[in-house]
N, C-alpha and C. Protein backbone atom coordinates (compact mmCIF):
# COMPACT_ATOMS: atom_id res chain seq x y z
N UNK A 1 -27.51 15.51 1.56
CA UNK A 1 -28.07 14.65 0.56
C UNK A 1 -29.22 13.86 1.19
N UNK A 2 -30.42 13.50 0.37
CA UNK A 2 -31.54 13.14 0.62
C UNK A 2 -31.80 11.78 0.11
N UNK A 3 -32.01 10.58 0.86
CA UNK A 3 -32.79 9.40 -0.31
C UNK A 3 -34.05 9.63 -0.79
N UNK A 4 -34.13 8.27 -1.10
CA UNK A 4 -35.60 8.58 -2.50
C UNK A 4 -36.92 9.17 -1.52
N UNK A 5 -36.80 8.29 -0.42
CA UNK A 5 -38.45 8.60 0.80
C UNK A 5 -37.68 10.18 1.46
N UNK A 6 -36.81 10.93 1.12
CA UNK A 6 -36.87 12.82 1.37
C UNK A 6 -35.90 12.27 3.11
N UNK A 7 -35.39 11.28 3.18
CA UNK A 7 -35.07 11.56 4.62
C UNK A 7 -33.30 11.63 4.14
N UNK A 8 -32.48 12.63 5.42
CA UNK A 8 -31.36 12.66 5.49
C UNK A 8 -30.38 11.24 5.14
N UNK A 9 -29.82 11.58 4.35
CA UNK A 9 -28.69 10.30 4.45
C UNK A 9 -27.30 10.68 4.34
N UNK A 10 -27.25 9.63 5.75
CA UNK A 10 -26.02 9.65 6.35
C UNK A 10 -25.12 8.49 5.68
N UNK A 11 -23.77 9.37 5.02
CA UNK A 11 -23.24 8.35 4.63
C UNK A 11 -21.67 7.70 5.70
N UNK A 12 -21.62 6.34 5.42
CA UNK A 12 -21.07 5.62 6.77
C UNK A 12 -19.53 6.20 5.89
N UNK A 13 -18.88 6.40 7.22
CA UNK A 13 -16.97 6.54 6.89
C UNK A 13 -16.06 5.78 7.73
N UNK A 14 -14.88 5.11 6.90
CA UNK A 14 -14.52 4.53 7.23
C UNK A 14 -12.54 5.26 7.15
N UNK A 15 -11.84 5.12 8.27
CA UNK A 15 -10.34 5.90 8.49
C UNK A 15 -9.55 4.60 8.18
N UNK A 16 -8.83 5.15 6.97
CA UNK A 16 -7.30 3.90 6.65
C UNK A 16 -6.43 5.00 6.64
N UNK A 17 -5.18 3.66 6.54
CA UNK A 17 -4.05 3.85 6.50
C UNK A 17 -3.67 3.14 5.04
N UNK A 18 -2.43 3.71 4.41
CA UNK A 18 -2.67 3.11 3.26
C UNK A 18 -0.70 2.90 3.18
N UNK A 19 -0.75 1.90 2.82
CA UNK A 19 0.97 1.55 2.80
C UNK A 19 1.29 0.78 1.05
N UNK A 20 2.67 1.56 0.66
CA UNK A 20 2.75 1.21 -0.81
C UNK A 20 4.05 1.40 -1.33
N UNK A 21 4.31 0.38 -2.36
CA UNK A 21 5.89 -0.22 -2.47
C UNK A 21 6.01 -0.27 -3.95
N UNK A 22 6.97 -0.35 -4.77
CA UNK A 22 7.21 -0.79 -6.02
C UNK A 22 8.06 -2.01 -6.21
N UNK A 23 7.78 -2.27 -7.16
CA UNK A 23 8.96 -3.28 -7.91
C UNK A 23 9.36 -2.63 -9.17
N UNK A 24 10.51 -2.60 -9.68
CA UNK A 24 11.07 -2.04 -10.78
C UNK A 24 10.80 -2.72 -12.06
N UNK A 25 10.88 -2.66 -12.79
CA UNK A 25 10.99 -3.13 -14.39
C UNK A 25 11.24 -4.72 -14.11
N UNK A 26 10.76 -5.32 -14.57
CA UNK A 26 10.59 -6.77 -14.66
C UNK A 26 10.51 -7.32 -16.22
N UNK A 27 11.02 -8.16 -17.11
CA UNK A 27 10.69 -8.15 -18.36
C UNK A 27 10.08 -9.41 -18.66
N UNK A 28 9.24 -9.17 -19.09
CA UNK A 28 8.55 -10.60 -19.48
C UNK A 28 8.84 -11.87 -20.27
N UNK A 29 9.41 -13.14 -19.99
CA UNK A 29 9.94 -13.58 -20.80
C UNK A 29 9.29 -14.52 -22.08
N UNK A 30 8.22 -13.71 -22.05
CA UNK A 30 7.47 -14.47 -23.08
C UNK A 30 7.06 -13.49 -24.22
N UNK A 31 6.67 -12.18 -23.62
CA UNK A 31 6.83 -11.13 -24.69
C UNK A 31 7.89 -10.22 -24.83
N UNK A 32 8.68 -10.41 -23.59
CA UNK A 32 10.24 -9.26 -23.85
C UNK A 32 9.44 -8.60 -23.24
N UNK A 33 8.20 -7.28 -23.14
CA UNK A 33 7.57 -6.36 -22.21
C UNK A 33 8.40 -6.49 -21.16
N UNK A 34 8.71 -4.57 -20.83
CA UNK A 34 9.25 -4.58 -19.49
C UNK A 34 7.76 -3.64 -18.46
N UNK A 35 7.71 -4.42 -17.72
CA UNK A 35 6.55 -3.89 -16.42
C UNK A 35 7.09 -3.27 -15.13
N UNK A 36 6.26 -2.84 -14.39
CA UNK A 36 6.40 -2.55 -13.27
C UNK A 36 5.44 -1.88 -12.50
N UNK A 37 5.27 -2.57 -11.08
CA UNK A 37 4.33 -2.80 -10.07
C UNK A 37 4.37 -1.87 -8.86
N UNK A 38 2.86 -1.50 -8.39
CA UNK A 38 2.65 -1.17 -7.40
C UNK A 38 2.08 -1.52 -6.65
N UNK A 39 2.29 -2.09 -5.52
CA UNK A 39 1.86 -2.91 -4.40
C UNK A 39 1.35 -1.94 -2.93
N UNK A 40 -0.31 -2.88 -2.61
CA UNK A 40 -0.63 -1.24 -1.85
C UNK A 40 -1.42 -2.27 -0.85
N UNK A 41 -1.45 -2.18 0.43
CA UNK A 41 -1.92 -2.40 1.83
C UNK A 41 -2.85 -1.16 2.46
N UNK A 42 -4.25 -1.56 2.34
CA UNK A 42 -5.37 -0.82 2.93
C UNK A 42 -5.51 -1.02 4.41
N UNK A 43 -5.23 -0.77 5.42
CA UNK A 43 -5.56 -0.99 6.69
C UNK A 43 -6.98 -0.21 7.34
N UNK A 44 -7.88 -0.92 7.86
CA UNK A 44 -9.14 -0.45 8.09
C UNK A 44 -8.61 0.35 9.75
N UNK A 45 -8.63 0.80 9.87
CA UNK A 45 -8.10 1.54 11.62
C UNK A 45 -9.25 1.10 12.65
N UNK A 46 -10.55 1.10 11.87
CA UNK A 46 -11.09 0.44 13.25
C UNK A 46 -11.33 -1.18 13.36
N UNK A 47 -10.71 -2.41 12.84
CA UNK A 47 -9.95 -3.47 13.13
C UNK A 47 -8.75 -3.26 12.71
N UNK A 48 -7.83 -2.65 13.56
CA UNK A 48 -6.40 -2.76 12.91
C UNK A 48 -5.89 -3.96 12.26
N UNK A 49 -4.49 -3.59 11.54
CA UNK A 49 -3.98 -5.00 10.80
C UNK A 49 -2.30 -5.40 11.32
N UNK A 50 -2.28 -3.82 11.57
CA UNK A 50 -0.74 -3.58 12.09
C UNK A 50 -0.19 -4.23 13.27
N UNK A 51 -1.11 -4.44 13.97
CA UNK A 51 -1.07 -5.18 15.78
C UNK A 51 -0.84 -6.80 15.17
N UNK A 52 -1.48 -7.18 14.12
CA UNK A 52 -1.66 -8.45 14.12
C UNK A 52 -0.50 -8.94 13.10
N UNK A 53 -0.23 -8.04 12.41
CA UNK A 53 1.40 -8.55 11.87
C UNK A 53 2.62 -7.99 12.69
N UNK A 54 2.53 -7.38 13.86
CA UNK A 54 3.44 -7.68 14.39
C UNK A 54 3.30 -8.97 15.33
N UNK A 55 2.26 -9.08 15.73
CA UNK A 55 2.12 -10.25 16.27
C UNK A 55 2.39 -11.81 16.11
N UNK A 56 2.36 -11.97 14.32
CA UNK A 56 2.49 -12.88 13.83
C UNK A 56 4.24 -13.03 13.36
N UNK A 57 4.86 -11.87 13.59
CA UNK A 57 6.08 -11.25 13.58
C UNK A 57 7.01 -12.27 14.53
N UNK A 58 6.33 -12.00 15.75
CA UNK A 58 7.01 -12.22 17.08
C UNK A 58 6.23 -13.34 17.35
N UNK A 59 5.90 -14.22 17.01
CA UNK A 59 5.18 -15.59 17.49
C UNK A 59 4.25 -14.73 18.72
N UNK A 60 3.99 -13.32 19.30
CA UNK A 60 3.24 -13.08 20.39
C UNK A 60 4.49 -12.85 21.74
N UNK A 61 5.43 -12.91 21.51
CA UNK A 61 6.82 -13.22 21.73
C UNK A 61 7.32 -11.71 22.08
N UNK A 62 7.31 -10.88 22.86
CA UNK A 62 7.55 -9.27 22.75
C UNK A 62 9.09 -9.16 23.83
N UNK A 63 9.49 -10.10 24.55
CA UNK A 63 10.28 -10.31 25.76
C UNK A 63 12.13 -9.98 24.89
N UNK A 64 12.36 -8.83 24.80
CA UNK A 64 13.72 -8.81 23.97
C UNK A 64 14.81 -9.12 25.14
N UNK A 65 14.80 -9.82 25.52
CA UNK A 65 15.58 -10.79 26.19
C UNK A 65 15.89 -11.85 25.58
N UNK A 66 14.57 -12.33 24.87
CA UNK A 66 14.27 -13.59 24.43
C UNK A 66 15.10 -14.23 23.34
N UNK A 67 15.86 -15.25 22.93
CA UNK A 67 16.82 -15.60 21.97
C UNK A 67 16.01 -15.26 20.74
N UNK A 68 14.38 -15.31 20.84
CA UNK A 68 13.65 -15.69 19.62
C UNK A 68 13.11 -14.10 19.01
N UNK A 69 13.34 -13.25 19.95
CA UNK A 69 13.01 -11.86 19.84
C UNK A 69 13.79 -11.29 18.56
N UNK A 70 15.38 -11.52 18.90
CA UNK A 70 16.59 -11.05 18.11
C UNK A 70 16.01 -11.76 16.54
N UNK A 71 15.53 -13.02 16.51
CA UNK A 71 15.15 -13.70 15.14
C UNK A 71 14.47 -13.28 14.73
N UNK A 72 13.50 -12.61 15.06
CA UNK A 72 12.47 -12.61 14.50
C UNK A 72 12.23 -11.14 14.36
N UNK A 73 12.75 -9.83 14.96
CA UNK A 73 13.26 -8.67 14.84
C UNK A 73 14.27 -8.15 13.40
N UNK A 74 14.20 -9.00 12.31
CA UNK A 74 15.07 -8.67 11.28
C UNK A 74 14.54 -8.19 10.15
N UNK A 75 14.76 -7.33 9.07
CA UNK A 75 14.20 -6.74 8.16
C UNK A 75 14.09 -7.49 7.45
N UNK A 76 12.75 -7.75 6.97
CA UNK A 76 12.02 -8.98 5.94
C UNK A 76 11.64 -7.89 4.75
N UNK A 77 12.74 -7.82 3.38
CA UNK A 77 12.07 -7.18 2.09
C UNK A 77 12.00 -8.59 1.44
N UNK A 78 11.72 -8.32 0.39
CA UNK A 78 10.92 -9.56 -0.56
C UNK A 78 12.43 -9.46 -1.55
N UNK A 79 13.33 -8.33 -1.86
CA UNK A 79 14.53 -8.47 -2.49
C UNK A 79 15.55 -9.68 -1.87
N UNK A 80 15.70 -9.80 -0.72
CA UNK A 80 16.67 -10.37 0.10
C UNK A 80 16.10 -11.38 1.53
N UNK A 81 15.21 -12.68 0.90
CA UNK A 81 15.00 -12.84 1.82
C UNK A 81 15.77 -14.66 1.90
N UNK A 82 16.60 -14.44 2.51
CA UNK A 82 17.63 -15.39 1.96
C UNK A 82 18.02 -16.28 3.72
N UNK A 83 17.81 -15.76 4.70
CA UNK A 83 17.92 -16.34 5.87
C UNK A 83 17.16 -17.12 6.34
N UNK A 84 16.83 -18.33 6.96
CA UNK A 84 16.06 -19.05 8.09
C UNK A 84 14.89 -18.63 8.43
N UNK A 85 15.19 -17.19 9.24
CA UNK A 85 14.61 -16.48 9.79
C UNK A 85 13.18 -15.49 9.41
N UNK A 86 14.24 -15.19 8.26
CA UNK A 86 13.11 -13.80 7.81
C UNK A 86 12.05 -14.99 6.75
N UNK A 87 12.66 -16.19 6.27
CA UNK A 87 11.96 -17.17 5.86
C UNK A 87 10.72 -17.40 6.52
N UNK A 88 10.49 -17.56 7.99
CA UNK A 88 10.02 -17.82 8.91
C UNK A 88 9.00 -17.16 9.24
N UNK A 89 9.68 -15.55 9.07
CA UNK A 89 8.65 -14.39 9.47
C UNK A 89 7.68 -14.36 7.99
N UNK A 90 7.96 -14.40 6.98
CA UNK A 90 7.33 -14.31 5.63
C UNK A 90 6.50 -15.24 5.62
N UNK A 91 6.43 -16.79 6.32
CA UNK A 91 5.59 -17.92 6.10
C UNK A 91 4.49 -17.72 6.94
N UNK A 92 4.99 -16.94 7.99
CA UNK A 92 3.92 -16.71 8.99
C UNK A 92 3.13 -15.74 8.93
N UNK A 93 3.49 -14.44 7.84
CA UNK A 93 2.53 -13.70 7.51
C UNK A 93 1.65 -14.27 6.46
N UNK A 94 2.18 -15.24 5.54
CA UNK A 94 1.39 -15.46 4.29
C UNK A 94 0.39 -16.48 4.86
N UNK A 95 0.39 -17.02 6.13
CA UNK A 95 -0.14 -18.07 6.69
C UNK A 95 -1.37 -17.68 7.36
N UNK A 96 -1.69 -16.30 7.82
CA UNK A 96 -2.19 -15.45 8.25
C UNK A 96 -3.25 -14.71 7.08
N UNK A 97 -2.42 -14.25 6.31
CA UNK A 97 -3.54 -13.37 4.69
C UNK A 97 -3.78 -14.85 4.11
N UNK A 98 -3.42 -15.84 4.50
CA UNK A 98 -4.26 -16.98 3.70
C UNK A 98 -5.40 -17.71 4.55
N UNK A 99 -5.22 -17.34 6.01
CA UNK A 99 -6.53 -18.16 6.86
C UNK A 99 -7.67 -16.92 6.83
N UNK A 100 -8.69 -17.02 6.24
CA UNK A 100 -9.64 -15.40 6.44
C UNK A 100 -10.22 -15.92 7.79
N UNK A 101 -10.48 -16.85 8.85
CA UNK A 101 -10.76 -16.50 10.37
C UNK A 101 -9.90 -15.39 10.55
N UNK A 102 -8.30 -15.07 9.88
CA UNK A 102 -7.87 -14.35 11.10
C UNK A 102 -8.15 -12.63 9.98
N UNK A 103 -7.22 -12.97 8.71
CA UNK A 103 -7.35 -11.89 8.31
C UNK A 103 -8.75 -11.34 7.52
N UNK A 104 -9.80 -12.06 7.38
CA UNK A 104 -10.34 -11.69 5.93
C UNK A 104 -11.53 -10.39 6.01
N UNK A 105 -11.25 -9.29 7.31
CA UNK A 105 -11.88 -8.32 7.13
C UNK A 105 -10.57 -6.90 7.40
N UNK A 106 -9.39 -7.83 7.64
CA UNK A 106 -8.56 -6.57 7.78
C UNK A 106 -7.63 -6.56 7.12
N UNK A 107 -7.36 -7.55 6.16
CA UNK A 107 -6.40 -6.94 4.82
C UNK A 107 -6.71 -6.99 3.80
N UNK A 108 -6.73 -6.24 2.94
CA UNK A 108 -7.02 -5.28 2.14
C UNK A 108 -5.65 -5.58 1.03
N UNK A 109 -5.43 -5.62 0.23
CA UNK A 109 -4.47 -5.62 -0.45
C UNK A 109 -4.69 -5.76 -2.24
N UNK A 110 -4.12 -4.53 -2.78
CA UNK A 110 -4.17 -4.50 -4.22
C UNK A 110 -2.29 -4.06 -5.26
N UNK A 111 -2.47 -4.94 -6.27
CA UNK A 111 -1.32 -4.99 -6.98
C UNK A 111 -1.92 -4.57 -8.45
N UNK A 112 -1.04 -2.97 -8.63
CA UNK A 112 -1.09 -2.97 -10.20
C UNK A 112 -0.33 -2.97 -10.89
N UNK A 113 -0.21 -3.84 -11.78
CA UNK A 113 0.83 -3.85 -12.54
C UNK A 113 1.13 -2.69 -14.46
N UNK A 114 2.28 -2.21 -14.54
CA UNK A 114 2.02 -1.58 -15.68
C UNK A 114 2.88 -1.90 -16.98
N UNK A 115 2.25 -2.19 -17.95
CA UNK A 115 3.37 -2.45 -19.17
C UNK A 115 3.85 -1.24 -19.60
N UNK A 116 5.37 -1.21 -19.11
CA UNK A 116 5.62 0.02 -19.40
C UNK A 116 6.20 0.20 -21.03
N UNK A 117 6.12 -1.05 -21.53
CA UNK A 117 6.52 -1.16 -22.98
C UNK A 117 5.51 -0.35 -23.96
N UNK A 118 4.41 -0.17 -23.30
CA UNK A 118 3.48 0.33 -24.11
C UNK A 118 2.95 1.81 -23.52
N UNK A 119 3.55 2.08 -23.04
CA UNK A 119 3.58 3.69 -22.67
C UNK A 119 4.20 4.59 -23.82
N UNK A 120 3.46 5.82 -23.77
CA UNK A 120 4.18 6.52 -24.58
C UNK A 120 5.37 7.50 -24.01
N UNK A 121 6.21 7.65 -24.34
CA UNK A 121 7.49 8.05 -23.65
C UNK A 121 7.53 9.61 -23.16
N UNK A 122 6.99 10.25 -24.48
CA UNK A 122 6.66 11.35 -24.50
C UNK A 122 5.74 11.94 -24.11
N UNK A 123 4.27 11.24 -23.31
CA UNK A 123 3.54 11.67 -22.49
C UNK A 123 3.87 11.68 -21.20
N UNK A 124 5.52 11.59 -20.72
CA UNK A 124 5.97 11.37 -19.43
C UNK A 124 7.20 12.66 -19.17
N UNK A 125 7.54 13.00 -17.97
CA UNK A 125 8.71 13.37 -18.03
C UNK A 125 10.13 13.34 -18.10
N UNK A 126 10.13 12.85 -18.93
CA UNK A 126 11.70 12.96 -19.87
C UNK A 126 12.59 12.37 -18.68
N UNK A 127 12.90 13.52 -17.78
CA UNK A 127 14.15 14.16 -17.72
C UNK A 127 13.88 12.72 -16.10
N UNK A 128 12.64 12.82 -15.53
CA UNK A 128 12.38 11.92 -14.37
C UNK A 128 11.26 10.97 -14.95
N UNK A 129 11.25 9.65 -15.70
CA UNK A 129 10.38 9.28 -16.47
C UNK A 129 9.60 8.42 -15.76
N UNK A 130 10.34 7.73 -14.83
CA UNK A 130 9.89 6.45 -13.96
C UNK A 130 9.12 7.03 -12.44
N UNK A 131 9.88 7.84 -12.36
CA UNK A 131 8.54 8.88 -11.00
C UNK A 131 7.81 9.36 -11.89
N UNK A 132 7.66 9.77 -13.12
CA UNK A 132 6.57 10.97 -13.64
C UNK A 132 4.99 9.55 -13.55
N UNK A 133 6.12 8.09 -14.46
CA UNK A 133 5.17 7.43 -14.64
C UNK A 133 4.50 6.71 -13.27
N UNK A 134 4.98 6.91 -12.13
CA UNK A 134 4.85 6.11 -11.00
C UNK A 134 3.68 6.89 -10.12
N UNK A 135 3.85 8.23 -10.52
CA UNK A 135 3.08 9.21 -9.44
C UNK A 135 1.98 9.16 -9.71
N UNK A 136 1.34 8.90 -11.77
CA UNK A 136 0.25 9.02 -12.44
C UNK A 136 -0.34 7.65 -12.04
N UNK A 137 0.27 6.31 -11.77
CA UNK A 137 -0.29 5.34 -11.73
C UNK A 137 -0.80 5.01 -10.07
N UNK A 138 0.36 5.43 -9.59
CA UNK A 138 0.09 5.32 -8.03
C UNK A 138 -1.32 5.35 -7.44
N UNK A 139 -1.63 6.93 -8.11
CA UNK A 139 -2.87 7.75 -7.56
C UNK A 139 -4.27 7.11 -8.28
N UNK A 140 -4.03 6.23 -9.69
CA UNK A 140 -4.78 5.47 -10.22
C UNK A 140 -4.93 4.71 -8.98
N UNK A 141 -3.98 3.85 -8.68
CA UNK A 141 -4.53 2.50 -7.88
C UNK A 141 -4.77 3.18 -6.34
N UNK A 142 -4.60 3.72 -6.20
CA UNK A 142 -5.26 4.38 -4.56
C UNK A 142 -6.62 4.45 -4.76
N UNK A 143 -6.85 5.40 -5.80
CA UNK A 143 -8.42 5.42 -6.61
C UNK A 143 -8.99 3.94 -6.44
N UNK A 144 -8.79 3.28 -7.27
CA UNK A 144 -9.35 2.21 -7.15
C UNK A 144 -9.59 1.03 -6.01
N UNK A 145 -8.09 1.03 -5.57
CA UNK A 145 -8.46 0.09 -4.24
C UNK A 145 -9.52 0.73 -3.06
N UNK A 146 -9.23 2.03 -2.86
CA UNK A 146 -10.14 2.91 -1.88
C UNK A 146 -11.73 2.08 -2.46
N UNK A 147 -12.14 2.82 -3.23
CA UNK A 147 -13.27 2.87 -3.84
C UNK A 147 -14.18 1.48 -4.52
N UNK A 148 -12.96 0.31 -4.16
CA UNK A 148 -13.79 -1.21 -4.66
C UNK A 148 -13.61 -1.65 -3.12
N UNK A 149 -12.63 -1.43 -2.48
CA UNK A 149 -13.06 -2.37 -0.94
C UNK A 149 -13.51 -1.17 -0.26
N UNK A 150 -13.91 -0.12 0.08
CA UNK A 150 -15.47 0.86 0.72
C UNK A 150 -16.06 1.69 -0.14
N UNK A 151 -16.51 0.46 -0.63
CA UNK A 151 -17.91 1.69 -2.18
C UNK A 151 -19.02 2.11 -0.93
N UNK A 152 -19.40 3.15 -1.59
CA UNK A 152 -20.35 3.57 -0.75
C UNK A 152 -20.13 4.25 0.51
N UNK A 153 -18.61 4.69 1.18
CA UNK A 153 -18.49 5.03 2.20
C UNK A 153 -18.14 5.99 1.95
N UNK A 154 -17.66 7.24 2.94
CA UNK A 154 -16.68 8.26 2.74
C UNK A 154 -15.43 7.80 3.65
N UNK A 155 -14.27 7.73 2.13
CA UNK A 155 -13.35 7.40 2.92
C UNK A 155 -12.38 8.48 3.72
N UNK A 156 -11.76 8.36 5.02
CA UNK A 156 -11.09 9.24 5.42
C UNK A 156 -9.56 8.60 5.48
N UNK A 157 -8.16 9.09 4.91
CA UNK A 157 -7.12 8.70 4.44
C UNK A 157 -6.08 9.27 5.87
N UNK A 158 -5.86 8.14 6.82
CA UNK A 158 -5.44 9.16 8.14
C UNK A 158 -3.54 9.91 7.25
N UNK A 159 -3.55 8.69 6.72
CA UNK A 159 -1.97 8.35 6.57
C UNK A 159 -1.67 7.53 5.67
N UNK A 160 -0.79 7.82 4.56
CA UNK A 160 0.03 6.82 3.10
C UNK A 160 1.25 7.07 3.71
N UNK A 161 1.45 5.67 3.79
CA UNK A 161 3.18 5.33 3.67
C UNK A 161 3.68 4.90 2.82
N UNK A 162 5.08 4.51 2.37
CA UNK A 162 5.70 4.55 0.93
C UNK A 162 7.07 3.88 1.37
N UNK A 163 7.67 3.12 0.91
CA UNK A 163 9.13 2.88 1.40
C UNK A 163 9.94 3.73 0.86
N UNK A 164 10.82 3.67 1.51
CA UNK A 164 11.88 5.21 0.70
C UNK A 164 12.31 4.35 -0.42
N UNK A 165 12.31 5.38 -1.34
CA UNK A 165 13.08 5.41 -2.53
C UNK A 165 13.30 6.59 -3.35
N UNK A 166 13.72 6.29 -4.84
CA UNK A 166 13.54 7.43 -5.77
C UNK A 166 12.25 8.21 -5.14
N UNK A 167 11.24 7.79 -4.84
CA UNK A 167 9.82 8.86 -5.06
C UNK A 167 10.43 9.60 -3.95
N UNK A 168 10.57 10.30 -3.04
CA UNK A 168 11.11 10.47 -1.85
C UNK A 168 11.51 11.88 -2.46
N UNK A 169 12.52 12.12 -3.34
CA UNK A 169 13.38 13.25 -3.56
C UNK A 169 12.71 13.89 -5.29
N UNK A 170 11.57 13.10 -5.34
CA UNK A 170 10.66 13.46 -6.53
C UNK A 170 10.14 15.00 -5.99
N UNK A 171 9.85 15.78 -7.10
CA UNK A 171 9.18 17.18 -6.76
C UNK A 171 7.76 17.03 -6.32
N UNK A 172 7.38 15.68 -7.37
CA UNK A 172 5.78 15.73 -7.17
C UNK A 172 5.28 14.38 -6.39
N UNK A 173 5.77 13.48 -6.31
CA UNK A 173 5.07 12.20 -5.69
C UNK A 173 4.67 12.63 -4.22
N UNK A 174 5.60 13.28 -3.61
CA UNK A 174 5.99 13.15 -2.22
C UNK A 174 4.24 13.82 -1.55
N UNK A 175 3.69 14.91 -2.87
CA UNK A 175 2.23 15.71 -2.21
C UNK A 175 1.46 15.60 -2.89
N UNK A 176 1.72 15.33 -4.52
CA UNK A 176 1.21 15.41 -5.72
C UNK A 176 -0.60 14.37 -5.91
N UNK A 177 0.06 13.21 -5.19
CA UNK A 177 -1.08 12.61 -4.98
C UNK A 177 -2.36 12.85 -4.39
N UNK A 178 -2.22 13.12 -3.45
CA UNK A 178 -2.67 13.67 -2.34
C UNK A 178 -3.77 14.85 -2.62
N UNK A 179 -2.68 15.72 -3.02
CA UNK A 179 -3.45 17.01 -3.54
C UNK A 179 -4.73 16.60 -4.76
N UNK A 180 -4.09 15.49 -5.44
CA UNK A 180 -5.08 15.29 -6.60
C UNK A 180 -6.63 14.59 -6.27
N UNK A 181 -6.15 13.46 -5.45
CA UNK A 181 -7.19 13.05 -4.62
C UNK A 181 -7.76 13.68 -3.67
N UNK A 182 -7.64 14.55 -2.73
CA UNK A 182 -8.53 15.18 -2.27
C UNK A 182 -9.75 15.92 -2.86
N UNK A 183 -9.15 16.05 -4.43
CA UNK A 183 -10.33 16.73 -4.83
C UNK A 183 -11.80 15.53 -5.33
N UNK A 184 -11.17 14.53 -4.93
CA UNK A 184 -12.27 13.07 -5.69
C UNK A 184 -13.62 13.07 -4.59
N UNK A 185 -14.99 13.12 -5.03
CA UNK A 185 -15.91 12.28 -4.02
C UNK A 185 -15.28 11.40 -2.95
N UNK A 186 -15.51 11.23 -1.95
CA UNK A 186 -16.15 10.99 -0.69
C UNK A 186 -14.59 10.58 -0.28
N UNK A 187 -13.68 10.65 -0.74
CA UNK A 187 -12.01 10.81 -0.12
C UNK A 187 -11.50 11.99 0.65
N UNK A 188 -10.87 12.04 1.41
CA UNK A 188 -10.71 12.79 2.28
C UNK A 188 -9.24 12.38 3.40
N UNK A 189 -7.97 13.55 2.62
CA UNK A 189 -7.09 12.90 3.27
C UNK A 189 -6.29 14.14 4.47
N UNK A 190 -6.27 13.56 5.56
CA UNK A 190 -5.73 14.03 6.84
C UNK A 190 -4.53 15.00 6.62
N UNK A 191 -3.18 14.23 5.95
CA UNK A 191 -2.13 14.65 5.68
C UNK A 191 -1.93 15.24 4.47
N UNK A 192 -1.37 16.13 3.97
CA UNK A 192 -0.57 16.76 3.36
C UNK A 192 0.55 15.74 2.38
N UNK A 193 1.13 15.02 3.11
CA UNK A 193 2.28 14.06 2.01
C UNK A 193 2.25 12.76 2.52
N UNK A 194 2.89 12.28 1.71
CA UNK A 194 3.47 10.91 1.72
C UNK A 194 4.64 10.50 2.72
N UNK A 195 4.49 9.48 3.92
CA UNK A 195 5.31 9.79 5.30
C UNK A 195 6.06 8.59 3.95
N UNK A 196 7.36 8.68 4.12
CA UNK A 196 8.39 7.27 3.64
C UNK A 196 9.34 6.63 4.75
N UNK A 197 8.93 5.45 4.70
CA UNK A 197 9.38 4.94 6.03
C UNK A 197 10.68 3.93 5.40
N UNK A 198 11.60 3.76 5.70
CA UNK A 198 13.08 3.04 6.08
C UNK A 198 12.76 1.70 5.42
N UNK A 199 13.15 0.67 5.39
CA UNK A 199 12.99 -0.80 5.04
C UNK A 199 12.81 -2.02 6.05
N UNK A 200 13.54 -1.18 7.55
CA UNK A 200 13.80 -1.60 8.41
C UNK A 200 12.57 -1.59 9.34
């Protein structure tokens, strides 16, 4: 491809990692609407983000000897966060995506939410309705987050992670995406599927 003055243009690319979670049906208590969310973490690979939430994890703290190691080593979901501890680890990440000195070129983060009250039932699959509807929206918001935080780049997709769940033993989530997006402008993904990683 050529710009307007006939010279080569090189377009800049940028390698993520892309990490993504749901929340189930939620009902609204003001309209009754039941929703449900997909929550998605862009990591830029060349300022990582991953080094720096573990970091903020472990106070910098890596010595598992350490009394404070064992504390701070505990599985923090947003369902169950009911201890001291994982209290602790959660304040210190949000303390972090809220100062932009530390984070505000390496996290990335988009939430879509869907009224699923207003879906049509029958444009879904029946028999698996909540993966049929999860896989179609998913690949929406990958689309979009990719493409509003590096317009203009070619993105290269090293790796999507997913927490295990239902999508996991789905026929189609697990590649379905993937396959669909590869065929989009300037996306470009490494892997084959969706790695699903533990909670832990």
């Amino acid at each position: 491809m050529k710009d307007l003055f006939g010279n080569k243009y090189i377009q800049q690319s940028v390698h993520v990692n892309i990490y993504g979670d749901e929340i189930f049906s939620k009902t609204c208590p003001e309209s009754g609407d039941s929703w449900f969310y997909i929550g998605l973490i862009v990591e830029d690979l060349s300022i990582p983000l991953l080094e720096d939430i573990i970091y903020e994890r472990f106070c910098g703290n890596f010595d598992k000897a350490s009394e404070y190691y064992s504390k701070n080593n505990k599985i923090a979901h947003w369902i169950d966060i009911s201890s001291a501890d994982t209290k602790n680890i959660c304040k210190r990440w949000f303390e972090y995506i809220l100062n932009p000195a530390k984070s505000s070129k390496k996290f990335y983060s988009y939430i879509l939410g869907i009224n699923n009250s207003k879906l049509i039932r029958e444009e879904f699959d029946t028999d698996d309705e909540f993966n049929s509807k999860y896989n179609r929206f998913f690949r929406t918001a990958v689309t979009y987050a990719l493409k509003t935080f590096f317009p203009g780049k070619e993105i290269i997709v090293e790796n999507v992670y997913h927490e295990e769940g239902t999508q996991k033993d789905n026929k189609y989530f697990p590649w379905h995406c993937i396959y669909r997006l590869n065929q989009e402008d300037s996306i470009t993904f490494q892997g084959n599927d969706i790695t699903f990683l533990p909670k832990d």
